[in-house]
N, C-alpha and C. Protein backbone atom coordinates (compact mmCIF):
# COMPACT_ATOMS: atom_id res chain seq x y z
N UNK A 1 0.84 -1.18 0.00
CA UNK A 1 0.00 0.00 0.00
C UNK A 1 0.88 1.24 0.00
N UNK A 2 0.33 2.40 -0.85
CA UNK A 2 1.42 3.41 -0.97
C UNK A 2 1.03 4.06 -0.20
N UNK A 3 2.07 4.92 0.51
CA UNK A 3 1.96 5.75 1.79
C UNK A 3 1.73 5.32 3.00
N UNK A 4 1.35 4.13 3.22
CA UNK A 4 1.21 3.66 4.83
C UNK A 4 2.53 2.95 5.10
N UNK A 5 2.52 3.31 6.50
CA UNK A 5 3.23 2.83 7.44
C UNK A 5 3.27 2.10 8.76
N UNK A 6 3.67 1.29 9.07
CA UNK A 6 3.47 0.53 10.26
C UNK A 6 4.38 1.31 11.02
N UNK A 7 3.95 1.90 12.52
CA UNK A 7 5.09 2.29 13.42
C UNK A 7 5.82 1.28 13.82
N UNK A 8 7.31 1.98 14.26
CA UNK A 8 7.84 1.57 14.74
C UNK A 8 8.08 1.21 16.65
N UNK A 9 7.30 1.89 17.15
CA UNK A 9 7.71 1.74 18.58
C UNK A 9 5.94 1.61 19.36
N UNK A 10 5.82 1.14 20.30
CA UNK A 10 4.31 0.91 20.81
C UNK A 10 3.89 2.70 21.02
N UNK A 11 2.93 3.20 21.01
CA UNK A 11 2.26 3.89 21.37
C UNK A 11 1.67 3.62 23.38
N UNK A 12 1.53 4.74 23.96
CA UNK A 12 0.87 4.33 25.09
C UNK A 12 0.10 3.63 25.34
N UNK A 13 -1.32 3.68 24.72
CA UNK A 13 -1.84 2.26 25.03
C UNK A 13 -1.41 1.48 24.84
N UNK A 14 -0.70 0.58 23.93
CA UNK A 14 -0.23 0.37 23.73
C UNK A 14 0.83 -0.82 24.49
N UNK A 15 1.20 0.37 25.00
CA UNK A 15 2.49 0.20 26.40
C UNK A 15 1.78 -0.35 27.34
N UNK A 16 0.93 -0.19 27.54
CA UNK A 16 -0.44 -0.63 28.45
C UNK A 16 -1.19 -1.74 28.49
N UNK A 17 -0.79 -2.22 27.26
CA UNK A 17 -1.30 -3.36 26.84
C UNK A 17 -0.33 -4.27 27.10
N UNK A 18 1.16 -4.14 26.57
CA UNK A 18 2.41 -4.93 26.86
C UNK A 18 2.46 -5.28 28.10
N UNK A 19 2.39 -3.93 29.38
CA UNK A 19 2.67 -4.41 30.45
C UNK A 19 1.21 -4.81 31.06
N UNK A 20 0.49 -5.10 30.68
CA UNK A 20 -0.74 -5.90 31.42
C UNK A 20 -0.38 -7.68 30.81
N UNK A 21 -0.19 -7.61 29.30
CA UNK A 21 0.44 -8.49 29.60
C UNK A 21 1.66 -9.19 29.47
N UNK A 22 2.94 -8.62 30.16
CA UNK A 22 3.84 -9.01 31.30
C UNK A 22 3.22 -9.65 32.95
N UNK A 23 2.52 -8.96 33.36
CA UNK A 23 2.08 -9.23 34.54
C UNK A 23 1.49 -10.42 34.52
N UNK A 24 0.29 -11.09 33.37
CA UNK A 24 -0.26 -12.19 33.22
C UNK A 24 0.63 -12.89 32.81
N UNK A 25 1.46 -13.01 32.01
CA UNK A 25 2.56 -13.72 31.54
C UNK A 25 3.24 -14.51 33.16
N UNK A 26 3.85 -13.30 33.75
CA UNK A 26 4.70 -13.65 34.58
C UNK A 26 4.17 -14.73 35.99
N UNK A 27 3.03 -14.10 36.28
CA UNK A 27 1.62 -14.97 36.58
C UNK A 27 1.64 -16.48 36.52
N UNK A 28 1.48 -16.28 34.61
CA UNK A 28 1.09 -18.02 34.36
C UNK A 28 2.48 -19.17 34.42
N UNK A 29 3.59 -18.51 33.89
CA UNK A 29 4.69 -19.05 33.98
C UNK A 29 5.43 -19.30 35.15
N UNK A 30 5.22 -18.52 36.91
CA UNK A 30 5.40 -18.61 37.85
C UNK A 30 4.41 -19.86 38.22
N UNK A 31 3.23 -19.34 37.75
CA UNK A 31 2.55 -20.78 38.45
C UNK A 31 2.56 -22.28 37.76
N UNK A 32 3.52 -22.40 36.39
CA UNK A 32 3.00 -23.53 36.02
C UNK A 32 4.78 -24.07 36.24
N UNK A 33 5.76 -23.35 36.63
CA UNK A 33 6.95 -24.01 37.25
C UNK A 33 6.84 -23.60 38.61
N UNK A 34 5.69 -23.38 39.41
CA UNK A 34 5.46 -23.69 40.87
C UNK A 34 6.85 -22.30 41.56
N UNK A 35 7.03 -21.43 41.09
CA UNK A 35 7.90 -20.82 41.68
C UNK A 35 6.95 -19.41 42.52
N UNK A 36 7.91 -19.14 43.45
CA UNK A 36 7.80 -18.50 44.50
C UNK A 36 7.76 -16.61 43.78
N UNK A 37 7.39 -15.79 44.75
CA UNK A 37 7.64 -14.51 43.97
C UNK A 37 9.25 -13.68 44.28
N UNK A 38 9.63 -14.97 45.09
CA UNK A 38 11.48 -14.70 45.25
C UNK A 38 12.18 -15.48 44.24
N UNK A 39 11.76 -16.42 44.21
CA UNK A 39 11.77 -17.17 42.97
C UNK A 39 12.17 -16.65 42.09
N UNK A 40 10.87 -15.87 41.43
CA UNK A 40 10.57 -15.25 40.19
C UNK A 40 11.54 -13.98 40.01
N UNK A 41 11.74 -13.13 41.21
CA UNK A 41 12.84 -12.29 41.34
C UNK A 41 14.42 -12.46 41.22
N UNK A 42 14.71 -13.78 41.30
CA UNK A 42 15.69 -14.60 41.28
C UNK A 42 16.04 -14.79 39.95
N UNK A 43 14.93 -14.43 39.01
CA UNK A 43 15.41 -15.16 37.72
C UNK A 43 16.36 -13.65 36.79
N UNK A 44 16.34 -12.77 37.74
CA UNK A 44 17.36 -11.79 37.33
C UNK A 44 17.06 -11.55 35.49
N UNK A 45 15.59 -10.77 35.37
CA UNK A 45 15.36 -10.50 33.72
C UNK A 45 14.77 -9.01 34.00
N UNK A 46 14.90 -8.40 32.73
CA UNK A 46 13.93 -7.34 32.42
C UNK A 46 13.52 -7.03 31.03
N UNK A 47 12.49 -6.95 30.68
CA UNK A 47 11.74 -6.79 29.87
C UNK A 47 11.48 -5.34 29.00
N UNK A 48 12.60 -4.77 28.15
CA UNK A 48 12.32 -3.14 27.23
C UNK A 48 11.29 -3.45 25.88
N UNK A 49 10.88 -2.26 25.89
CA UNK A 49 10.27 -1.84 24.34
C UNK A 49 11.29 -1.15 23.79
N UNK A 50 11.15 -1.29 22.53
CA UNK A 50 12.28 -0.48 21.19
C UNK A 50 12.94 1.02 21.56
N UNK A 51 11.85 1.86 22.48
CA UNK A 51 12.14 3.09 22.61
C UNK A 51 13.34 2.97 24.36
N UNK A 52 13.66 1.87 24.48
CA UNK A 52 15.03 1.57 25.86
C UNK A 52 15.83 1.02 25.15
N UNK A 53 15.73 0.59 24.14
CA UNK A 53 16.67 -0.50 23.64
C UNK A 53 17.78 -0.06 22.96
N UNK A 54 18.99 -0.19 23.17
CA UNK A 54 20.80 0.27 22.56
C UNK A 54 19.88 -0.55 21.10
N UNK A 55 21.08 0.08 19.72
CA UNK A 55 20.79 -0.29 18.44
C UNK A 55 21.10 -1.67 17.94
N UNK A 56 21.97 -2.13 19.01
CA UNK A 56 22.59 -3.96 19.33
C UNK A 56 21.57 -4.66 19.78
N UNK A 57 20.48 -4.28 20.23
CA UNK A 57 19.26 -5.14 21.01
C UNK A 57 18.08 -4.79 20.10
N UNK A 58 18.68 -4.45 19.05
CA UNK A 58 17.29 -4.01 17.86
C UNK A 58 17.37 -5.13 17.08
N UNK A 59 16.62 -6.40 16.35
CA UNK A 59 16.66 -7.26 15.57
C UNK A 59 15.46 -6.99 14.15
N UNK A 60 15.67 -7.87 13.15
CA UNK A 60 14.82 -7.51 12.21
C UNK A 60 14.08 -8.66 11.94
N UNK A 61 14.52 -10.07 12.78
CA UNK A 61 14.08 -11.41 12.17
C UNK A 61 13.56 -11.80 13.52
N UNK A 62 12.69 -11.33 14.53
CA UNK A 62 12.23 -12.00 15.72
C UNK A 62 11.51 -11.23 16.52
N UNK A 63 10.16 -11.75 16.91
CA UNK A 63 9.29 -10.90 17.97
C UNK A 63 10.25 -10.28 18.94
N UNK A 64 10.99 -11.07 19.74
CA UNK A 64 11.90 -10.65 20.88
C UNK A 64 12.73 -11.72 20.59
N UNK A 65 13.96 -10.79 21.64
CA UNK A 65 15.08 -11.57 21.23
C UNK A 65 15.54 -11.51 23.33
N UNK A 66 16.27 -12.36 23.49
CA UNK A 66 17.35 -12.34 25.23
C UNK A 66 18.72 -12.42 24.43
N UNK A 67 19.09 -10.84 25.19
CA UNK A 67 20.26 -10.65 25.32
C UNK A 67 20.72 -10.96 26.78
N UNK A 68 21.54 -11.25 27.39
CA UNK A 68 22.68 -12.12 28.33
C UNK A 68 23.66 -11.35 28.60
N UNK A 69 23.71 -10.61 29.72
CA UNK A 69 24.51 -9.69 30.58
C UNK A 69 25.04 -10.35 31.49
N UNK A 70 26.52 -10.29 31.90
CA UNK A 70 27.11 -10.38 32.96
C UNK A 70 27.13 -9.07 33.85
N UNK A 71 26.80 -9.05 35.33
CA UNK A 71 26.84 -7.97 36.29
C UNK A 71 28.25 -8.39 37.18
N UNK A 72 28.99 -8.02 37.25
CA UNK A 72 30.21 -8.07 38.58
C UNK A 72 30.09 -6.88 39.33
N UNK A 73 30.52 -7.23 40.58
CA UNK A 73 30.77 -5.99 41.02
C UNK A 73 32.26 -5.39 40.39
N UNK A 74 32.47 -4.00 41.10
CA UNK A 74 33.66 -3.16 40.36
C UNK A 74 34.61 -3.62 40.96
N UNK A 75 35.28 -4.07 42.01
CA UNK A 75 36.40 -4.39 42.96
C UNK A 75 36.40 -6.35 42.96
N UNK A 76 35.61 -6.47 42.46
CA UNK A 76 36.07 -8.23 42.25
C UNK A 76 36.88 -8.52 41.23
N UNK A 77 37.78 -9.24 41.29
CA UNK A 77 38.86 -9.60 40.90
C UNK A 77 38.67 -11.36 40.08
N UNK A 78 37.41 -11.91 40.53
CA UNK A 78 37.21 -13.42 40.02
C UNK A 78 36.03 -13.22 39.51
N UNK A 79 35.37 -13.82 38.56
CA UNK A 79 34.72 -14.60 37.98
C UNK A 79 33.50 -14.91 38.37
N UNK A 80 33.73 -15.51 39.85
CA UNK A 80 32.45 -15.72 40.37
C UNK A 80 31.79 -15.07 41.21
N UNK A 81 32.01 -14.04 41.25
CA UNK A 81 31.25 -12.80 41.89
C UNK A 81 29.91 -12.61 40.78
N UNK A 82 29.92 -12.64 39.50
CA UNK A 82 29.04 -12.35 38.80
C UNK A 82 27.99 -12.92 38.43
N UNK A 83 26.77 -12.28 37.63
CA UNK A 83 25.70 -12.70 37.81
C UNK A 83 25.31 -12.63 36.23
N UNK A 84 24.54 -13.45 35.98
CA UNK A 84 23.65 -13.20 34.84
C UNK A 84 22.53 -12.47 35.01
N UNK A 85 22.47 -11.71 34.25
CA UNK A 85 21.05 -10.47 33.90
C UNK A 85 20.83 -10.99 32.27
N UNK A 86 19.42 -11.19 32.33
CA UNK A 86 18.98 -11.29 31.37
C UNK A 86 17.86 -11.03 30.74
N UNK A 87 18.22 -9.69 29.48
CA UNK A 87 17.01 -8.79 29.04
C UNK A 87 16.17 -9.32 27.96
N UNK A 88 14.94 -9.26 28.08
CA UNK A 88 13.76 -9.72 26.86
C UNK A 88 13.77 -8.48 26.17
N UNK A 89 14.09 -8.36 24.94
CA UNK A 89 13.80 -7.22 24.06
C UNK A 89 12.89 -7.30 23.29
N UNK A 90 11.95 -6.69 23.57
CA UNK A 90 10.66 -6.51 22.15
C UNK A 90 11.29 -5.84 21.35
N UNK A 91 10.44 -6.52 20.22
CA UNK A 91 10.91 -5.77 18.88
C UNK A 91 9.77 -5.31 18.30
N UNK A 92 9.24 -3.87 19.11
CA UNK A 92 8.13 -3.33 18.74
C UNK A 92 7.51 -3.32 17.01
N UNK A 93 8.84 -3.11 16.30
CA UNK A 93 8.79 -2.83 14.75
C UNK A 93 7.65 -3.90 14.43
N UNK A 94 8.32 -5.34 14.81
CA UNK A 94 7.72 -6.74 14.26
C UNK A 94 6.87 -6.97 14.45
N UNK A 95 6.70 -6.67 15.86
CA UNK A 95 5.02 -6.92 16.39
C UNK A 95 3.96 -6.19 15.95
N UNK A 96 4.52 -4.92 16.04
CA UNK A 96 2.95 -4.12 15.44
C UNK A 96 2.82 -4.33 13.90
N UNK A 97 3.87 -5.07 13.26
CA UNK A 97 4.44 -5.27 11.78
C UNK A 97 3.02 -6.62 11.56
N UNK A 98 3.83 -7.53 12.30
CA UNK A 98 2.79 -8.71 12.52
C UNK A 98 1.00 -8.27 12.89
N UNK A 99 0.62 -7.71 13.61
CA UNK A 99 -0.49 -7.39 13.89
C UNK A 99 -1.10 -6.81 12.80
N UNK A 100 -0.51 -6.08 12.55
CA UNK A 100 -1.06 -5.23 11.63
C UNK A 100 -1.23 -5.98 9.69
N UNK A 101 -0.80 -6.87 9.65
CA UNK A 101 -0.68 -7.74 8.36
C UNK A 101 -1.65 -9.00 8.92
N UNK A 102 -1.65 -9.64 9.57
CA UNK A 102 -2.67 -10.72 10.41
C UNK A 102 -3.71 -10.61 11.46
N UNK A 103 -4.90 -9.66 10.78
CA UNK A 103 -5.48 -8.80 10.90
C UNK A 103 -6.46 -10.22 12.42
N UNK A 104 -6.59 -11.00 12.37
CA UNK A 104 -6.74 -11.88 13.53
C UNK A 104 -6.18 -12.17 14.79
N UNK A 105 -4.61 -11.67 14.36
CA UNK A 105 -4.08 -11.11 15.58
C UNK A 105 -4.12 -9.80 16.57
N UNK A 106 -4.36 -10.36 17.96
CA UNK A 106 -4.59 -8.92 18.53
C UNK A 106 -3.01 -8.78 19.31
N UNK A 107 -3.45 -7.95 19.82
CA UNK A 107 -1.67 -7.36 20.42
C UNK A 107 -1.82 -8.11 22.20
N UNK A 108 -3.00 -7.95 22.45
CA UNK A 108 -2.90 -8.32 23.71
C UNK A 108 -2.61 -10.00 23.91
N UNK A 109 -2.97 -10.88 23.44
CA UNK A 109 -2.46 -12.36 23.34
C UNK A 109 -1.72 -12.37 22.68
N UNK A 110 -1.17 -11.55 21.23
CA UNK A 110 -0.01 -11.83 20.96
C UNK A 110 0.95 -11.49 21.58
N UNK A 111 0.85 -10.35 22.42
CA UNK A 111 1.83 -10.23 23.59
C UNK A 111 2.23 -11.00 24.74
N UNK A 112 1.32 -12.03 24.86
CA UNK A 112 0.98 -12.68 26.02
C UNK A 112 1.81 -14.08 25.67
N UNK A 113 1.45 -14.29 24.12
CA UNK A 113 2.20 -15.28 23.92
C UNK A 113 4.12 -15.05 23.72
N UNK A 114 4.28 -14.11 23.47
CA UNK A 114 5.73 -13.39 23.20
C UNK A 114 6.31 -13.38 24.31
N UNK A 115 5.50 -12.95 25.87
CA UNK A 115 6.30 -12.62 26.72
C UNK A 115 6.33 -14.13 27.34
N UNK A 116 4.97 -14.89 27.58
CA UNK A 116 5.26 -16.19 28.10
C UNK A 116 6.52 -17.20 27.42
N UNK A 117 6.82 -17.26 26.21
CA UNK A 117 7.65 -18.00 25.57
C UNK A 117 8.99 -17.15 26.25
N UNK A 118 9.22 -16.04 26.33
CA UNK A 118 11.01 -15.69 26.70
C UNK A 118 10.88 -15.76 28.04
N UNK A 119 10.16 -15.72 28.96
CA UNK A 119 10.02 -16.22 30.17
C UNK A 119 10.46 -17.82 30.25
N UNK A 120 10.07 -18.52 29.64
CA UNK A 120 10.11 -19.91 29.96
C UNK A 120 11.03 -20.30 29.19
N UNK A 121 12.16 -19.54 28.30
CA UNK A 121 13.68 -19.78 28.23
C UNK A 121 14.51 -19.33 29.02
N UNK A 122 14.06 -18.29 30.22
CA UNK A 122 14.50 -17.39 31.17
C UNK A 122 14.85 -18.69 32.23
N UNK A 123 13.52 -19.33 33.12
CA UNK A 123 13.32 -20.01 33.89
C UNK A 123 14.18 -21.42 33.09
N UNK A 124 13.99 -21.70 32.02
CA UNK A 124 15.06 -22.96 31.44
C UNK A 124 16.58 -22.29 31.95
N UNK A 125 16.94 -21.34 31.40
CA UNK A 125 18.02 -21.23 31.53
C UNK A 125 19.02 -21.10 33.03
N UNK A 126 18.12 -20.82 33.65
CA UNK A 126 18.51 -20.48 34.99
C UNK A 126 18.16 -22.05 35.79
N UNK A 127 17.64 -23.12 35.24
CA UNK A 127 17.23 -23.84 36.41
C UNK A 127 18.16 -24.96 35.55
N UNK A 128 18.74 -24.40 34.69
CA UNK A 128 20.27 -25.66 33.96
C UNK A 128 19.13 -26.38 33.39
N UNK A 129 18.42 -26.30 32.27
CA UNK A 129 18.11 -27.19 31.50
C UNK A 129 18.14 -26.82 29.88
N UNK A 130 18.47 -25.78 30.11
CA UNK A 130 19.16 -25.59 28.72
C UNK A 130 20.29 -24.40 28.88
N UNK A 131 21.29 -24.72 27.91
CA UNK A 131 22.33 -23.48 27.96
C UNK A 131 21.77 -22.34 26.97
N UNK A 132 22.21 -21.15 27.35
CA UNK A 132 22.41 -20.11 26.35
C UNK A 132 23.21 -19.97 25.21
N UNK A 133 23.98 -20.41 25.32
CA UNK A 133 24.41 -20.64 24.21
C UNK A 133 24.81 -22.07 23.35
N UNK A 134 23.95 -22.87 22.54
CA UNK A 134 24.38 -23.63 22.00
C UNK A 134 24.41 -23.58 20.43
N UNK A 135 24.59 -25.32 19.59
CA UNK A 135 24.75 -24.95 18.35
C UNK A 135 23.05 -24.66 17.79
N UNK A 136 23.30 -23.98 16.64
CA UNK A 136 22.26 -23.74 15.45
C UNK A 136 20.76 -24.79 15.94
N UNK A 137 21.55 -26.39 15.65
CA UNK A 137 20.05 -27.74 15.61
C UNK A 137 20.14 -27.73 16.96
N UNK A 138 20.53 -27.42 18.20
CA UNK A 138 20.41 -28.11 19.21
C UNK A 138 19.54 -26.27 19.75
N UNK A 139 19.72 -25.23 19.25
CA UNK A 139 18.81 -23.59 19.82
C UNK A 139 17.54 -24.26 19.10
N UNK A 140 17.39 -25.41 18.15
CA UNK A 140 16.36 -25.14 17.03
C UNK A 140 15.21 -26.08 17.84
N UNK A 141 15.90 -27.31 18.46
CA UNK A 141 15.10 -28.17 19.42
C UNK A 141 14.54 -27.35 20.51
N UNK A 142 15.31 -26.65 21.21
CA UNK A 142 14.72 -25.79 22.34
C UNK A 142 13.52 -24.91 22.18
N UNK A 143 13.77 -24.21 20.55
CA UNK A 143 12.59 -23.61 20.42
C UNK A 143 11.64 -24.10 20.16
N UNK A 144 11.44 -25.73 19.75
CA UNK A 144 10.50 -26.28 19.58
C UNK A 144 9.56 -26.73 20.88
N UNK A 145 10.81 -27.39 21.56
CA UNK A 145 9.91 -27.49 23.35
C UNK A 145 9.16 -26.15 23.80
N UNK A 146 10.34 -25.25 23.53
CA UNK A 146 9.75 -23.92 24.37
C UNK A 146 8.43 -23.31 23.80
N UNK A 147 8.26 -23.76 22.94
CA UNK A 147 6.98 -23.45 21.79
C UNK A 147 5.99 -24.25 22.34
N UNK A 148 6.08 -25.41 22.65
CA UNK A 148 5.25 -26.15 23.17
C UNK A 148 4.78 -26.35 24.44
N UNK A 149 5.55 -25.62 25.34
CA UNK A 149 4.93 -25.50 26.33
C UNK A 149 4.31 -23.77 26.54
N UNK A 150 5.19 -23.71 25.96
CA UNK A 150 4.02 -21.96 25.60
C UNK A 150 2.18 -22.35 25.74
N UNK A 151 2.22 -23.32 24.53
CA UNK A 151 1.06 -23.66 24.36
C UNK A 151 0.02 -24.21 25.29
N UNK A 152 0.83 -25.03 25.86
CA UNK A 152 0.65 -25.92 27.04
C UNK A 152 0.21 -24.60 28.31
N UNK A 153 0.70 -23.88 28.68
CA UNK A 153 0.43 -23.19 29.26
C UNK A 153 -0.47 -21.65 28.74
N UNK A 154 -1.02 -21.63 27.69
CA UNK A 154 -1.41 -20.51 27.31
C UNK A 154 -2.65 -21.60 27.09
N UNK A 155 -2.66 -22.65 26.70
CA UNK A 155 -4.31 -22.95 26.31
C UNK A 155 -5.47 -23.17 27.19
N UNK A 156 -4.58 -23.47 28.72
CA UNK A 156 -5.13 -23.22 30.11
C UNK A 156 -5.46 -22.09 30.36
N UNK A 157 -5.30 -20.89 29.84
CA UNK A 157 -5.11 -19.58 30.48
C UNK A 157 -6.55 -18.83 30.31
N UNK A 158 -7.57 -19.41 29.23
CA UNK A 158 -8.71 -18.92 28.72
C UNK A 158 -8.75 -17.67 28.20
N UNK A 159 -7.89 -16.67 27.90
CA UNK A 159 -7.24 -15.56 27.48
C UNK A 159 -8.20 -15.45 26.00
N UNK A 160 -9.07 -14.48 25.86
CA UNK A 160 -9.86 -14.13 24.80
C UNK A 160 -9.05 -14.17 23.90
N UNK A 161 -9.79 -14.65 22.46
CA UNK A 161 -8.44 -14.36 21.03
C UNK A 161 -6.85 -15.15 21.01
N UNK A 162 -7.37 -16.14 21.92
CA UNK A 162 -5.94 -16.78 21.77
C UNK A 162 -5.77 -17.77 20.67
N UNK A 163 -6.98 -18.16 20.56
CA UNK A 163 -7.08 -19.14 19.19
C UNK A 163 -6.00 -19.01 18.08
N UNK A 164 -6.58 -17.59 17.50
CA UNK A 164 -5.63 -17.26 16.02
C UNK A 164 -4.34 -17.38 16.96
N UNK A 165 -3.49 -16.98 17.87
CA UNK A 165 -2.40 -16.61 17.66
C UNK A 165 -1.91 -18.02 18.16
N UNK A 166 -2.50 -19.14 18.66
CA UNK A 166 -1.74 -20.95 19.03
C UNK A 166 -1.99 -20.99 17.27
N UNK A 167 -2.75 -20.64 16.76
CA UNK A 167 -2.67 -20.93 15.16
C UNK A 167 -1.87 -20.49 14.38
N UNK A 168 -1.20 -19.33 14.54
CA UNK A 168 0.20 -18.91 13.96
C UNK A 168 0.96 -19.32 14.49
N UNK A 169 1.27 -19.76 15.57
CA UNK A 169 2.64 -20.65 15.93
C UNK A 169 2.60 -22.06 15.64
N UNK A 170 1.21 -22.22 14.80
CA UNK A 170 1.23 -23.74 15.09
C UNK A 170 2.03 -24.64 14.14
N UNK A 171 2.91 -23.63 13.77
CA UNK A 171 3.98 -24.87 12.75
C UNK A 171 4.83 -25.29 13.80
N UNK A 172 5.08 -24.62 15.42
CA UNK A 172 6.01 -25.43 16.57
C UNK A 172 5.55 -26.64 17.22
N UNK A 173 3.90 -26.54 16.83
CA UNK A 173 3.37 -27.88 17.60
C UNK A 173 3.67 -28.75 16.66
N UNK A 174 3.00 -28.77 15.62
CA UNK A 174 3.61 -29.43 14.61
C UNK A 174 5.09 -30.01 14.70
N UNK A 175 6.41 -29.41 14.65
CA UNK A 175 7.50 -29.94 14.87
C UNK A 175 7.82 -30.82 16.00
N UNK A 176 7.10 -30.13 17.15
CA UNK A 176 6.94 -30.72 18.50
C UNK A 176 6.32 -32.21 18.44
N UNK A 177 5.60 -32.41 17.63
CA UNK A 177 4.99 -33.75 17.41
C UNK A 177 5.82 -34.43 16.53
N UNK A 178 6.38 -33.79 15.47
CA UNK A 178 7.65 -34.35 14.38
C UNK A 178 8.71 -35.12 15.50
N UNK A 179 9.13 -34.27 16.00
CA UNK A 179 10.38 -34.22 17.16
C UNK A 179 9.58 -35.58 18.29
N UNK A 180 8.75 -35.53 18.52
CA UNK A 180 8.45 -36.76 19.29
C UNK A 180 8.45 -38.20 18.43
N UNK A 181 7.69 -37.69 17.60
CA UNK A 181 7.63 -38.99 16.89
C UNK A 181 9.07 -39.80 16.29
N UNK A 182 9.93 -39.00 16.25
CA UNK A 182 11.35 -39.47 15.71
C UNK A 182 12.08 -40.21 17.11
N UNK A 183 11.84 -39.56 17.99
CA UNK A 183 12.45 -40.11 19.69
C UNK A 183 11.42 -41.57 19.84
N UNK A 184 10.55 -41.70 19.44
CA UNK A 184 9.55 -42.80 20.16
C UNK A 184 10.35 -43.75 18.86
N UNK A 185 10.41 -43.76 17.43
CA UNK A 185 10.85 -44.38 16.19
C UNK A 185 12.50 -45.21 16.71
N UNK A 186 13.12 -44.02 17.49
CA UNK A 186 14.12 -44.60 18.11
C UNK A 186 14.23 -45.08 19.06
N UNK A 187 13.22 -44.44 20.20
CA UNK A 187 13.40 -45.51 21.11
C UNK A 187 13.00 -46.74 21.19
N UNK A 188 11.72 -47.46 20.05
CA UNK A 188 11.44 -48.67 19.59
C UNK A 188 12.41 -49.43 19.05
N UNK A 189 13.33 -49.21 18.23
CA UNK A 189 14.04 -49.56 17.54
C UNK A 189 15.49 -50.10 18.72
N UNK A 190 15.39 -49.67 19.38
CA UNK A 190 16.79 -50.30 20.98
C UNK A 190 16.27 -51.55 21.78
């Protein structure tokens, strides 16, 4: 279309919408790994929109992306003084990009589903069941679990309009069932 534009950064409502749902997000994912609200504080994350974000935490190929901070203090001298911080970056561009082209998507469950999924690589990562950094096929499996329990936990949630958006992700259930079915093929086969 000539002359239109999709913004780039949320608008206030907007913003309003993101952080309502963060709060449900953080909610469903606290309660479905049973964690505490020290717990949940423990998992050392924070969550920007495009208009906080350095031009290194800007992506062009992903709802959100976790970037992975080390914190030390200034006078430590080792290693293990430090901490992982780890930021969820929206990528406002994409999302309102996405919404706005998949006219079934709303912002509020698609947000809901965006923030629950980097949450529950947050809580993986911190409770050692997956690393941050691995290869290419072995990030590609993770996103398939992590996709799937997204689901798993968002289809409990009764969240209006969630339908369309488990339906745009649903090429992860799909794999998720691929990916099982190849483990059961092998584990018959021993």
């Amino acid at each position: 279309m000539a002359g239109s534009t999709t913004p780039n950064e949320f608008d206030s409502p907007q913003l309003m919408t993101v952080t309502q749902a963060v709060c449900v997000a953080e909610e469903l994912v606290s309660n479905f790994y049973k964690l505490s609200d020290s717990q949940l504080r423990q998992l050392n994350y924070d969550i920007k929109s495009a208009s906080q974000l350095s031009p290194q935490e800007i992506v062009d190929d992903h709802f959100a992306q976790i970037v992975r901070y080390r914190a030390q203090k200034k006078d430590s001298v080792l290693g293990t003084d430090s901490k992982d911080y780890y930021l969820i970056c929206l990528q406002d561009h994409a999302i309102l990009d996405a919404v706005s082209r998949f006219k079934q998507l709303q912002l509020y469950p698609f947000m809901l589903y965006i923030v629950c999924h980097e949450l529950i690589h947050i809580v993986r990562f911190r409770q050692f069941l997956q690393h941050f950094h691995v290869p290419s096929q072995e990030r590609q499996i993770e996103e398939i679990r992590v996709h799937h329990v997204t689901r798993e936990i968002l289809r409990k949630s009764c969240t209006d309009d969630m339908d369309p958006v488990l339906d745009f992700y649903g090429k992860w259930q799909e794999a998720f069932d691929q990916m099982h079915e190849i483990v059961d093929d092998i584990d018959n086969e021993e």
